[in-house]
C-alpha atoms as a PDB file:
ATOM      1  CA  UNK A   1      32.851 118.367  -5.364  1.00  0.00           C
ATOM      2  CA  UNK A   2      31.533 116.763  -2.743  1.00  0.00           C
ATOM      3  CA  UNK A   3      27.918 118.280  -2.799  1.00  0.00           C
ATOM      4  CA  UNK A   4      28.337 116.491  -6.600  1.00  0.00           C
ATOM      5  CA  UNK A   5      28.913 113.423  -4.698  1.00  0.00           C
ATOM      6  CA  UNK A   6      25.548 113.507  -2.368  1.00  0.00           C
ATOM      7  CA  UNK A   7      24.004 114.279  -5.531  1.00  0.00           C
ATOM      8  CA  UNK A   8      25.183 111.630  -7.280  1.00  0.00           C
ATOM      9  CA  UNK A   9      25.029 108.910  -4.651  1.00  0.00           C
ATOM     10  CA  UNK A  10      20.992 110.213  -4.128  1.00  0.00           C
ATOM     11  CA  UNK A  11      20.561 109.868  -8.067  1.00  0.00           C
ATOM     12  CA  UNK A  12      22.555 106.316  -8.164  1.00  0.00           C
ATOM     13  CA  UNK A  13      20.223 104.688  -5.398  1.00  0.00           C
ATOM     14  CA  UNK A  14      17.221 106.460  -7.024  1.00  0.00           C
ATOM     15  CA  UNK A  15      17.681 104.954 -10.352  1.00  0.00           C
ATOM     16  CA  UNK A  16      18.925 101.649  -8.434  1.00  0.00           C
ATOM     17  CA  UNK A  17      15.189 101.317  -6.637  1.00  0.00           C
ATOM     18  CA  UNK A  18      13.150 102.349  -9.965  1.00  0.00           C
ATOM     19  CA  UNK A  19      15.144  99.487 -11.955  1.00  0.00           C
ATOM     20  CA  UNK A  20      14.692  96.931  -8.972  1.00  0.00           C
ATOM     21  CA  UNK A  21      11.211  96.116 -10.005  1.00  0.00           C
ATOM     22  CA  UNK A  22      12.322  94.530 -13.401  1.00  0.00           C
ATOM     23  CA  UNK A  23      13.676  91.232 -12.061  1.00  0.00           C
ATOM     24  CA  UNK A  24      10.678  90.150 -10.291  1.00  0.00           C
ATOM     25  CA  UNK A  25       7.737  92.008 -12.388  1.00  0.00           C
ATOM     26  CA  UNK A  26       9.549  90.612 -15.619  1.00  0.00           C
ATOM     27  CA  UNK A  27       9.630  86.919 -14.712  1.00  0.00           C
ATOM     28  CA  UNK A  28       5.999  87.205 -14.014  1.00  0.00           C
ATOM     29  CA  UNK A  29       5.480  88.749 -17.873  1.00  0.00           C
ATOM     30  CA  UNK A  30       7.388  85.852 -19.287  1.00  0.00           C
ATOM     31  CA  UNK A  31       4.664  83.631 -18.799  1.00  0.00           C
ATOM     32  CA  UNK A  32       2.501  85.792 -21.638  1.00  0.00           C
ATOM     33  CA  UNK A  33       5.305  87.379 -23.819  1.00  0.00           C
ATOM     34  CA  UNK A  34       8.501  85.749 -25.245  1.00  0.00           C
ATOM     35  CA  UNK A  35      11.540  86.618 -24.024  1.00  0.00           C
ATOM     36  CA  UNK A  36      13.402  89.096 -27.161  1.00  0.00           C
ATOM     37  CA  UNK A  37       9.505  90.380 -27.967  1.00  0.00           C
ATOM     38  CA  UNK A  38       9.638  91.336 -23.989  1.00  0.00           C
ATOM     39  CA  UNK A  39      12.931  93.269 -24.106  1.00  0.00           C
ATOM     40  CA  UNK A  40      12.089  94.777 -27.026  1.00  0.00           C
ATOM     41  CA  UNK A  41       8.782  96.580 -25.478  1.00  0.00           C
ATOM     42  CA  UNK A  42      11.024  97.039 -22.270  1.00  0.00           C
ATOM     43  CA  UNK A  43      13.289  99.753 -24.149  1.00  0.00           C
ATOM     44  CA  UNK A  44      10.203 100.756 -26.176  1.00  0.00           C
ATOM     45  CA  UNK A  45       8.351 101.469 -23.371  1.00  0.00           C
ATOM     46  CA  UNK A  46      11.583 103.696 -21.776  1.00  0.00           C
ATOM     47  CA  UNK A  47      11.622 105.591 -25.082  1.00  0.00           C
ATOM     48  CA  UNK A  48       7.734 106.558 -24.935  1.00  0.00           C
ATOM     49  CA  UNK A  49       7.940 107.947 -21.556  1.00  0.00           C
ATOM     50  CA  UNK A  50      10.465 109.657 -21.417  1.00  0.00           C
ATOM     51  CA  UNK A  51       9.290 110.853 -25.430  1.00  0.00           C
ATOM     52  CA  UNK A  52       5.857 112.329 -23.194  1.00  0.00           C
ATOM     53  CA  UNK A  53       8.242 113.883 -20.785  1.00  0.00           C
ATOM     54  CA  UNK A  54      10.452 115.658 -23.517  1.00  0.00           C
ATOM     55  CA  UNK A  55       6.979 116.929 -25.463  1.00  0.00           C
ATOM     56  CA  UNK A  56       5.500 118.298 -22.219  1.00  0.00           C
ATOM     57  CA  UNK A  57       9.093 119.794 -22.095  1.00  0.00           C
ATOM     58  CA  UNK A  58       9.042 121.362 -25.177  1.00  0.00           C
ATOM     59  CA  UNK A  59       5.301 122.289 -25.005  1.00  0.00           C
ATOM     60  CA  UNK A  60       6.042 124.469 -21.701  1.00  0.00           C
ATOM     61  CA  UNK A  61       9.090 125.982 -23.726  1.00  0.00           C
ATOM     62  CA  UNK A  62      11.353 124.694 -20.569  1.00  0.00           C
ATOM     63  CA  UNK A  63      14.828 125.839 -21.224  1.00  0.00           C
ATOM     64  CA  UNK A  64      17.380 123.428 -22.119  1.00  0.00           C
ATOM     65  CA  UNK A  65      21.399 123.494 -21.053  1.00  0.00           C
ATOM     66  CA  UNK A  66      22.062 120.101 -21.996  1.00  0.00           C
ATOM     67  CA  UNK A  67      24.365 119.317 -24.436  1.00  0.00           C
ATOM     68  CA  UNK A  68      23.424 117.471 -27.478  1.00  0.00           C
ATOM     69  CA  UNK A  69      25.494 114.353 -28.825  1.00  0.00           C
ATOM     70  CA  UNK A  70      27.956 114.802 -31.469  1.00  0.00           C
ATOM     71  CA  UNK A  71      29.439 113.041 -33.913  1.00  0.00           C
ATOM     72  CA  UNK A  72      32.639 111.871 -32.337  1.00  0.00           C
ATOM     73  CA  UNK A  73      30.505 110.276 -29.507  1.00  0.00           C
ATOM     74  CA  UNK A  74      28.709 108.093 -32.132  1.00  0.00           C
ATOM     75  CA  UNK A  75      30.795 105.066 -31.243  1.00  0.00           C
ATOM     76  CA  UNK A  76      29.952 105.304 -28.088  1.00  0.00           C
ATOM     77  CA  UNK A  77      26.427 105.934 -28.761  1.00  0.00           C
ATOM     78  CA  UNK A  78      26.043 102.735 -31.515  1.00  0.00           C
ATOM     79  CA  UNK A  79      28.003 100.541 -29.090  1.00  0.00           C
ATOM     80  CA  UNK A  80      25.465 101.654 -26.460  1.00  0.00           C
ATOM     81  CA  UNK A  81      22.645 100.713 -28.359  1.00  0.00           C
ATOM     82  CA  UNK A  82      23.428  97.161 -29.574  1.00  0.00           C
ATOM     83  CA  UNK A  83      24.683  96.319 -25.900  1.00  0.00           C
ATOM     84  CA  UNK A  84      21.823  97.207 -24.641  1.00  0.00           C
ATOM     85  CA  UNK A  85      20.115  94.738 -27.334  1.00  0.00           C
ATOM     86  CA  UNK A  86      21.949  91.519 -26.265  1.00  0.00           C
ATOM     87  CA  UNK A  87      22.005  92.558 -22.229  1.00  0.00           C
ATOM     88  CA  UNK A  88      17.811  92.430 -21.655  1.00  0.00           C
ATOM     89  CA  UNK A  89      17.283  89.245 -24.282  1.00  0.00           C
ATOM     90  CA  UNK A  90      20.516  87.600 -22.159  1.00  0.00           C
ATOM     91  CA  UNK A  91      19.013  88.473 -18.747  1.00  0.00           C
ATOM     92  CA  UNK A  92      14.963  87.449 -19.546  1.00  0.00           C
ATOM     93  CA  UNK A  93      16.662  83.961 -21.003  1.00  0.00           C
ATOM     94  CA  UNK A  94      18.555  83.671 -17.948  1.00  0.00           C
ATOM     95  CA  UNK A  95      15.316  84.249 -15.962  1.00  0.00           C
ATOM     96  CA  UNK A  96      13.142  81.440 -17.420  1.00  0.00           C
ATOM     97  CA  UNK A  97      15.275  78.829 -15.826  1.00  0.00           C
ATOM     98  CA  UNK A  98      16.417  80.593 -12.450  1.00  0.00           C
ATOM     99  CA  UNK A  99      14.374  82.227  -9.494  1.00  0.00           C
ATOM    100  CA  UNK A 100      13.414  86.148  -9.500  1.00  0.00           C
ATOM    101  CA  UNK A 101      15.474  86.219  -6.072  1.00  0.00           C
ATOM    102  CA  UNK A 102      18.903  84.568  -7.580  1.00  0.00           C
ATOM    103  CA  UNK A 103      18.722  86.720 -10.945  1.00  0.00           C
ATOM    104  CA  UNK A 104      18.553  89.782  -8.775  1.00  0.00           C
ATOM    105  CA  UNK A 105      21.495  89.571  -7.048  1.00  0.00           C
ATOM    106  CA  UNK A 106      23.427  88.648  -9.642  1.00  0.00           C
ATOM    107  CA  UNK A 107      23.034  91.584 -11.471  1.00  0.00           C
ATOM    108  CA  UNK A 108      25.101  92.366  -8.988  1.00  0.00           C
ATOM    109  CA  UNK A 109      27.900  90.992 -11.125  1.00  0.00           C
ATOM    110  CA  UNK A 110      27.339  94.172 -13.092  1.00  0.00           C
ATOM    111  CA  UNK A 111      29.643  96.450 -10.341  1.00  0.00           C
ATOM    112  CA  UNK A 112      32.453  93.844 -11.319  1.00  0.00           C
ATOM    113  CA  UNK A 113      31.939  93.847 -14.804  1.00  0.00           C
ATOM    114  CA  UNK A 114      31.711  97.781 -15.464  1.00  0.00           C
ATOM    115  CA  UNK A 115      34.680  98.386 -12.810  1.00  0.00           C
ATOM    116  CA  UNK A 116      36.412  95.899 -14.331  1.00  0.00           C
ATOM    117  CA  UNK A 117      36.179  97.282 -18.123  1.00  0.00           C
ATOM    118  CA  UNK A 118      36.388 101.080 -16.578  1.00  0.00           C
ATOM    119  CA  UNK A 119      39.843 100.996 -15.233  1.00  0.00           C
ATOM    120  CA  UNK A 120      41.229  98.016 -18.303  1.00  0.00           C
ATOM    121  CA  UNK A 121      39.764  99.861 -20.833  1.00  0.00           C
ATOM    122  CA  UNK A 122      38.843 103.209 -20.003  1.00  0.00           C
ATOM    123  CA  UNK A 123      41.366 103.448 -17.306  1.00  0.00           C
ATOM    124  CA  UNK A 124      39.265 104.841 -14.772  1.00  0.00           C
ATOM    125  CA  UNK A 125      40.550 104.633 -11.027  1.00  0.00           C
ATOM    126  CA  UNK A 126      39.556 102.128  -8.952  1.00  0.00           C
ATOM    127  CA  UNK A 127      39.806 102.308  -5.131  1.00  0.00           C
ATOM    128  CA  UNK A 128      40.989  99.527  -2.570  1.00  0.00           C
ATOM    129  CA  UNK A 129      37.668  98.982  -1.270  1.00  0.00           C
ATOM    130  CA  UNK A 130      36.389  98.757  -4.225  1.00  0.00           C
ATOM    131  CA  UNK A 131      38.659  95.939  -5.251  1.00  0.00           C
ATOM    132  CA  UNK A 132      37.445  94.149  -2.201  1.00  0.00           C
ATOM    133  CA  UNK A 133      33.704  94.768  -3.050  1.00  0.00           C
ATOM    134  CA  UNK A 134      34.495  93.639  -5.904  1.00  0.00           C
ATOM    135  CA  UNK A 135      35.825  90.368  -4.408  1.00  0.00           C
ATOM    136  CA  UNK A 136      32.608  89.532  -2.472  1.00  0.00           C
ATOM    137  CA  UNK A 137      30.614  90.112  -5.100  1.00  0.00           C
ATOM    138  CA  UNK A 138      32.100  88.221  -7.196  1.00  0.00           C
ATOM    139  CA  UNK A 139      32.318  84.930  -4.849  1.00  0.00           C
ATOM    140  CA  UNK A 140      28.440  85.434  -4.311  1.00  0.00           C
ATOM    141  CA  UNK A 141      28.079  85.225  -7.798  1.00  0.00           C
ATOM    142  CA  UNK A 142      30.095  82.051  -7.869  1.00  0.00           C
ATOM    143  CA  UNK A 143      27.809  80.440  -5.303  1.00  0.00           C
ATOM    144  CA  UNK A 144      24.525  82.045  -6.881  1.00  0.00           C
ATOM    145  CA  UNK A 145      25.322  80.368 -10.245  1.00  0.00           C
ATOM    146  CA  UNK A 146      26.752  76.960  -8.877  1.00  0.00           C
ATOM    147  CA  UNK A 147      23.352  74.893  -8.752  1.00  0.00           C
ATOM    148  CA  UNK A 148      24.760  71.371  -7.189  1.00  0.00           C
ATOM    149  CA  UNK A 149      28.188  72.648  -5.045  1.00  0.00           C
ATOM    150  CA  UNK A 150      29.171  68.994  -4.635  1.00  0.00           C
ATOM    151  CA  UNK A 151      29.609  68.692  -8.475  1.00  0.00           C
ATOM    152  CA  UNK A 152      30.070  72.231  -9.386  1.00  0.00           C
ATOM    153  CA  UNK A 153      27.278  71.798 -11.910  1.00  0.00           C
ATOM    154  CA  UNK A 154      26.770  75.891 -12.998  1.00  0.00           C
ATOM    155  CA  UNK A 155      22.678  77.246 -13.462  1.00  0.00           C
ATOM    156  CA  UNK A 156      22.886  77.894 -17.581  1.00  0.00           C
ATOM    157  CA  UNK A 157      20.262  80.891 -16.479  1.00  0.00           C
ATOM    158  CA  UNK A 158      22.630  82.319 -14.071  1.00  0.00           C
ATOM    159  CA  UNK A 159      25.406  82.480 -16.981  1.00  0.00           C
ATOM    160  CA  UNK A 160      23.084  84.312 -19.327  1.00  0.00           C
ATOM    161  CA  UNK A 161      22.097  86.846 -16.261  1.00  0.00           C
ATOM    162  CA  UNK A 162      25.993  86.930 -16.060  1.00  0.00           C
ATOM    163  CA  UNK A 163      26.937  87.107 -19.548  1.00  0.00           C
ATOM    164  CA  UNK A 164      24.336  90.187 -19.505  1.00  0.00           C
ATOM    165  CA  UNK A 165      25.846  91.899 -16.861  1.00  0.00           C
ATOM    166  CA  UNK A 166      29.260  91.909 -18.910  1.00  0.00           C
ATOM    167  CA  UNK A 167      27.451  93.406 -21.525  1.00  0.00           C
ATOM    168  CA  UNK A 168      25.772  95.980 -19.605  1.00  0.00           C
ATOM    169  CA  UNK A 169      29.059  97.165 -18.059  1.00  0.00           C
ATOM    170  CA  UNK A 170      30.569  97.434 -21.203  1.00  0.00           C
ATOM    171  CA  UNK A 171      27.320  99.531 -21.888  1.00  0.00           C
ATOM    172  CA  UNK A 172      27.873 101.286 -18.962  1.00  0.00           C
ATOM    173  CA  UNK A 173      31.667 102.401 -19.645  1.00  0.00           C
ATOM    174  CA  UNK A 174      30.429 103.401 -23.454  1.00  0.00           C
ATOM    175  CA  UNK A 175      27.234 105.781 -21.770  1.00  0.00           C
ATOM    176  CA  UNK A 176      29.752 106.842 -19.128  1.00  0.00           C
ATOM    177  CA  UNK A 177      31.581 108.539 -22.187  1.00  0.00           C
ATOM    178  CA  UNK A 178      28.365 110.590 -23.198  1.00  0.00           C
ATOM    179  CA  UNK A 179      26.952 111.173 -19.718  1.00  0.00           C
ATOM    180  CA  UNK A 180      28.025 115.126 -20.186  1.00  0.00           C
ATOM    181  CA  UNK A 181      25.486 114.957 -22.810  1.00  0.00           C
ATOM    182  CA  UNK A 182      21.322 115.350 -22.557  1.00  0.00           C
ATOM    183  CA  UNK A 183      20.246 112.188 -20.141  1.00  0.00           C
ATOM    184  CA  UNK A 184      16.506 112.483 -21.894  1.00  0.00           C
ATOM    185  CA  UNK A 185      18.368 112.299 -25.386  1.00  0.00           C
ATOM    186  CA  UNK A 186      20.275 109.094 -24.383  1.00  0.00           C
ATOM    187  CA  UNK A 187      17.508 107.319 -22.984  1.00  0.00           C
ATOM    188  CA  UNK A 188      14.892 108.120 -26.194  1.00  0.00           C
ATOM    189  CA  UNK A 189      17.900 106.934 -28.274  1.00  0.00           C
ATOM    190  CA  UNK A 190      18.396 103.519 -26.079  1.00  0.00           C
ATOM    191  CA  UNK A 191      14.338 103.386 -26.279  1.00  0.00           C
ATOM    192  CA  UNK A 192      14.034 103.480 -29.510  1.00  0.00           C
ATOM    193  CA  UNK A 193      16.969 102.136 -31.625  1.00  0.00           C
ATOM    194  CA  UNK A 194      17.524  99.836 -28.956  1.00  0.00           C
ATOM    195  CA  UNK A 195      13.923  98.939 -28.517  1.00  0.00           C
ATOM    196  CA  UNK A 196      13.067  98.254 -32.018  1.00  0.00           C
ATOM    197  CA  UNK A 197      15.823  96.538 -32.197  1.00  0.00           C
ATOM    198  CA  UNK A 198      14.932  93.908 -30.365  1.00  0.00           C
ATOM    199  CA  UNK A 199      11.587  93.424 -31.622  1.00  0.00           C
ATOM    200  CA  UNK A 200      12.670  92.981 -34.824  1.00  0.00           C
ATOM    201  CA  UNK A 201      15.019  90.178 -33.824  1.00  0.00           C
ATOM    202  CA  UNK A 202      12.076  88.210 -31.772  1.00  0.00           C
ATOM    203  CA  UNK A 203       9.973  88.728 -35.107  1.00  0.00           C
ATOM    204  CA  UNK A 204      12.235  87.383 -37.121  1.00  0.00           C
ATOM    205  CA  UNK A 205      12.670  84.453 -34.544  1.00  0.00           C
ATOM    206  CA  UNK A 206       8.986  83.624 -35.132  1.00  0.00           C
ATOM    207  CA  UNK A 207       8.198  84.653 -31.634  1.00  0.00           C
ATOM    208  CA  UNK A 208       4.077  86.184 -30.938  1.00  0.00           C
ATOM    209  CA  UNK A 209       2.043  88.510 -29.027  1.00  0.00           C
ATOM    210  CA  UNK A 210      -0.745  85.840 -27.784  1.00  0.00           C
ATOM    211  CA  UNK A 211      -2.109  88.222 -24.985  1.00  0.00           C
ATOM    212  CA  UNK A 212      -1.961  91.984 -25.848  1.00  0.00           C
ATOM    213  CA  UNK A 213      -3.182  93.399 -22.455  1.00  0.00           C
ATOM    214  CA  UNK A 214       0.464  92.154 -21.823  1.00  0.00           C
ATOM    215  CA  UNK A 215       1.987  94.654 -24.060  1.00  0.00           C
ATOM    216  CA  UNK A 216       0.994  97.673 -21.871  1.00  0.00           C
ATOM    217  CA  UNK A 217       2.305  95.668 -18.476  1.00  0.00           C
ATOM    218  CA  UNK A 218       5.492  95.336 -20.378  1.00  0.00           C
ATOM    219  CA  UNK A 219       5.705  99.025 -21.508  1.00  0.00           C
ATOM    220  CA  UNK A 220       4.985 100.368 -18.123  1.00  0.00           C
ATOM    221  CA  UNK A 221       7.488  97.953 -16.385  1.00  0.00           C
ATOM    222  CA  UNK A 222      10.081  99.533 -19.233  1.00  0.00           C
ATOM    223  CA  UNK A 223       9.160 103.510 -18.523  1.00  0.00           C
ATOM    224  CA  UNK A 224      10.041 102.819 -14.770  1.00  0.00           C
ATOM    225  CA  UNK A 225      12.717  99.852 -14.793  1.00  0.00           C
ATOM    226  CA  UNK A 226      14.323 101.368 -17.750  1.00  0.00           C
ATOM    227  CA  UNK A 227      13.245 104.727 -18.915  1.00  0.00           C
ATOM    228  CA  UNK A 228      13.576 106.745 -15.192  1.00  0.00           C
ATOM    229  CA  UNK A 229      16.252 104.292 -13.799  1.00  0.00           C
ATOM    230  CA  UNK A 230      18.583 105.265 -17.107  1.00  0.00           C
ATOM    231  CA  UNK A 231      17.405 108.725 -17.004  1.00  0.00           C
ATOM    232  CA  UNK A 232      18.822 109.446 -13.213  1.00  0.00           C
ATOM    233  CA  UNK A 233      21.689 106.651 -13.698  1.00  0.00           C
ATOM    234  CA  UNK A 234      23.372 108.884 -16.867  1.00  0.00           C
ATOM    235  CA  UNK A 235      23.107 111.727 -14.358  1.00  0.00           C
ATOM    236  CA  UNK A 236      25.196 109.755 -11.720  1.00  0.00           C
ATOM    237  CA  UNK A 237      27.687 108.591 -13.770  1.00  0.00           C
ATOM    238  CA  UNK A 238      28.213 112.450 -14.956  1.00  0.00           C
ATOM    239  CA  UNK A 239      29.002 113.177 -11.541  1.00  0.00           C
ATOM    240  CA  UNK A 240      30.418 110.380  -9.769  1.00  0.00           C
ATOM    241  CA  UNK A 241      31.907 108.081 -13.011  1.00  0.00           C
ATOM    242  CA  UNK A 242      30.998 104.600 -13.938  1.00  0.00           C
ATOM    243  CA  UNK A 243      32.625 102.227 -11.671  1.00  0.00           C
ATOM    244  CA  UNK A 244      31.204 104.187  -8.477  1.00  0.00           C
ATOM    245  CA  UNK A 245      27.864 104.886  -9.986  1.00  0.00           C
ATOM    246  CA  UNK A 246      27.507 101.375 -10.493  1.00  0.00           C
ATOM    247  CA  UNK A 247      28.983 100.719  -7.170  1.00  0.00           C
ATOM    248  CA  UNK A 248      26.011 102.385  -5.668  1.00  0.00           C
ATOM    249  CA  UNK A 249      23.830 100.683  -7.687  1.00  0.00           C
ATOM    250  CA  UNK A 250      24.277  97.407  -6.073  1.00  0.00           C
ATOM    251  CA  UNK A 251      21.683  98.382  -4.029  1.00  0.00           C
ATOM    252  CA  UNK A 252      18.855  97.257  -6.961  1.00  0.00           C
ATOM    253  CA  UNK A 253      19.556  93.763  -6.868  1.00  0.00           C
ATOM    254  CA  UNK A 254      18.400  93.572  -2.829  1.00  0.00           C
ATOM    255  CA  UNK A 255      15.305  95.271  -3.333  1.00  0.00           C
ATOM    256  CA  UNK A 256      14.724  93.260  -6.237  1.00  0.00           C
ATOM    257  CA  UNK A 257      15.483  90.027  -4.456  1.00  0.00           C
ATOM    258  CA  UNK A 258      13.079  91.294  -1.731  1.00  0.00           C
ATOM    259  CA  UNK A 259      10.360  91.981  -4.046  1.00  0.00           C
ATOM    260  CA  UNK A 260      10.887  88.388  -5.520  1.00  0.00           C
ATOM    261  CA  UNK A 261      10.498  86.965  -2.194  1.00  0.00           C
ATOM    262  CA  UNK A 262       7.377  88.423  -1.537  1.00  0.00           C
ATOM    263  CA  UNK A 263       5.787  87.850  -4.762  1.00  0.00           C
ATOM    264  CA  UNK A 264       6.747  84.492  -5.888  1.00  0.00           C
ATOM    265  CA  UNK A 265       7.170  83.022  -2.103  1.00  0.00           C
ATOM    266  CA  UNK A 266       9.611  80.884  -2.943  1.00  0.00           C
ATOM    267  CA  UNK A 267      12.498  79.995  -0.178  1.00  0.00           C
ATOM    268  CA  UNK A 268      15.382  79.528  -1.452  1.00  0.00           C
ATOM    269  CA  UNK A 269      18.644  77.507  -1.100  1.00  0.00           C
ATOM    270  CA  UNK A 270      20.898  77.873   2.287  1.00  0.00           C
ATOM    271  CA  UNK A 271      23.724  78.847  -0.377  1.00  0.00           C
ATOM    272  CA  UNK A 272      21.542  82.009  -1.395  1.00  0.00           C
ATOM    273  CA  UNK A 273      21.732  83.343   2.136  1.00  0.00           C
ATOM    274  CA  UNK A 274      25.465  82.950   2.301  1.00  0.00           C
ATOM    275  CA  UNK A 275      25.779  84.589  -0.623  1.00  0.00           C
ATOM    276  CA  UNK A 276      23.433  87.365   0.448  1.00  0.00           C
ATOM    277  CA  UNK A 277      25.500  88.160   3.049  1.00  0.00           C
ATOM    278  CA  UNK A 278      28.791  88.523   0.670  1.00  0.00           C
ATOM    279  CA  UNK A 279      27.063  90.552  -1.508  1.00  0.00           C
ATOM    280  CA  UNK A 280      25.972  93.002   1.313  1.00  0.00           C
ATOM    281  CA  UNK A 281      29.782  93.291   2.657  1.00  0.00           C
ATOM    282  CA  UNK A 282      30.833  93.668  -1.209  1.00  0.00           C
ATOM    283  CA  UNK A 283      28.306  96.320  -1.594  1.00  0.00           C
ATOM    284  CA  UNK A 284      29.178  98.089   1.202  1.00  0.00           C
ATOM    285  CA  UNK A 285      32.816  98.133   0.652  1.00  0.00           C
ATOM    286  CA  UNK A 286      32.181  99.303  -3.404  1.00  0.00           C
ATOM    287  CA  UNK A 287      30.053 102.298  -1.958  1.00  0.00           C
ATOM    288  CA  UNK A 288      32.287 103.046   0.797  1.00  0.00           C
ATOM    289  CA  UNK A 289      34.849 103.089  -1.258  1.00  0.00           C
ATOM    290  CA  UNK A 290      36.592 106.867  -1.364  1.00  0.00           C
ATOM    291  CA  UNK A 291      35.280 108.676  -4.408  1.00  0.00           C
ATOM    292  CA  UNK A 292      38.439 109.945  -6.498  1.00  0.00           C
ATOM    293  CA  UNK A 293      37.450 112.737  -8.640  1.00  0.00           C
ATOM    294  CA  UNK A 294      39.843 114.242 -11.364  1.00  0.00           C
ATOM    295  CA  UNK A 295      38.852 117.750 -12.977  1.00  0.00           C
ATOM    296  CA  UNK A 296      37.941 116.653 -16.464  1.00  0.00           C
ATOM    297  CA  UNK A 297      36.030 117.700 -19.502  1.00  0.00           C
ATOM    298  CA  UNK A 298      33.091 115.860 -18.200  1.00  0.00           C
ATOM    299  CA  UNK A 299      33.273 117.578 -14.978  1.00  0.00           C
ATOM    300  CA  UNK A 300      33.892 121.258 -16.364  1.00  0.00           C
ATOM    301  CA  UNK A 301      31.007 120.488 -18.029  1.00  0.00           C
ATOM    302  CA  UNK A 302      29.171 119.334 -14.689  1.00  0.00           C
ATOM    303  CA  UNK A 303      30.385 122.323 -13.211  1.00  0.00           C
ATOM    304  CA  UNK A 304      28.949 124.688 -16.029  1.00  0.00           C
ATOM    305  CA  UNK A 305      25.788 122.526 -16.548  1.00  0.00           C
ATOM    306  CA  UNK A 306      25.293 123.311 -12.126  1.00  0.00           C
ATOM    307  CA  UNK A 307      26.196 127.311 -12.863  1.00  0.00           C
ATOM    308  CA  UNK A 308      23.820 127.483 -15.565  1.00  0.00           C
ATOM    309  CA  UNK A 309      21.217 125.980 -13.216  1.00  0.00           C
END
């Protein structure tokens, strides 16, 4: 198992640094697409490229080994998809009245929400470090959201980044349960159903397109941010489970806040370098923390799914 771990720890960070470009590239968008219309093309643009990668797939006649989703997972799979509705339009709210740098590490909150939900409701086992990671990241995300400390006056932005994160572990727990299944198929299914979800919701909310070039900016943000991160994320998950795959993850939110740095300049508060460096100690500790693998159905089916390969 533990050349399933490298693997999975290598796919975890991968999908981590593909999604960290949302944050900052996303604010920048907002300024020439509403917020729902935005996470609609987001998903949309997830399901179209990774839709190109599965035709080029089936045009080459590449052989498949994945399984395909049945009909007991649909739950999972509908839960999945309306999460994954509320998360982006929760988290591009949040962003309109918070910085690029602040929103990124709070997603951070999202290793406390899905390791949370994974061992109360899908009673996955959690580690001590990862308790303690979870600790640190959850008191920087008590000083990232508090915008006046002397008053303990909290950022409404940062409670919609925070309120998405709880959605998007629940999402996570709820794709963990399907993550034996065909990563490509999950991700065209959160593209689409989830994409066209949204857009029908920001129609219906009277929001417009005003400048179209924007469209195509949004889409290709969505085939890398969402459509590859998900795609390698699902294949994490299937071999390291969702509170460590997400513990790995926490590495997004730094490159993220990095990238927001650089492109919006913008120096921020003493209280976001203090909280910085508690999230860095709470990351470490979550991916330190000692993996604890249990032979399953899901990992039979990793182990057959590697054979076959």
């Amino acid at each position: 198992m533990k050349k399933y771990g490298r693997t999975g720890i290598f796919l975890a960070i991968l999908a981590a640094a593909l999604y960290a470009i949302n944050s900052p590239f996303s604010k920048l968008l907002l300024d020439y697409m509403p917020s729902t219309l935005m996470a609609g093309f987001l998903y949309i643009g997830a399901g179209l490229g990774m839709g190109t990668i599965a035709f080029f797939r089936k045009v080459k006649k590449t052989e498949n080994v994945e399984g395909k989703l049945a009909k007991s997972e649909l739950p999972y799979t509908i839960a999945m998809i309306l999460l994954d509705i509320i998360a982006p339009i929760c988290l591009l709210i949040g962003l309109k009245s918070t910085t690029a740098a602040n929103a990124s590490l709070l997603n951070n909150f999202e290793i406390v929400a899905t390791a949370m939900i994974a061992l109360m409701i899908f009673k996955e086992k959690v580690g001590l470090r990862l308790w303690l990671g979870i600790l640190f990241v959850t008191l920087s995300c008590v000083l990232l959201s508090v915008e006046d400390i002397t008053s303990l006056k909290f950022s409404v932005g940062s409670l919609f980044i925070l309120l998405a994160c709880i959605c998007w572990g629940f999402e996570n727990n709820c794709t963990r349960k399907i993550s034996s299944k065909d990563p490509l198929q999950i991700v065209l299914l959160k593209g689409g159903f989830s994409g066209i979800g949204s857009v029908i919701i920001g129609l219906c909310l009277g929001e417009k397109i005003t400048v179209w070039w924007s469209v195509f900016a949004v889409l290709g943000v969505g085939f890398i941010a969402y459509g590859l991160s998900i795609y390698f994320y699902v294949y994490a998950q299937r071999l390291l489970g969702a509170a460590r795959t997400s513990a790995y993850y926490a590495v997004a939110p730094f490159i993220g806040s990095l990238l927001s740095l650089i492109v919006f300049r913008e120096l921020p508060q003493y209280t976001y370098f203090i909280a910085l460096g508690f999230m860095i100690v709470g990351a470490w500790l979550s991916a330190s923390d000692k993996p604890l693998f249990k032979k399953s159905a899901t990992s039979k089916s990793v182990d057959e799914c590697v054979q076959r390969k």
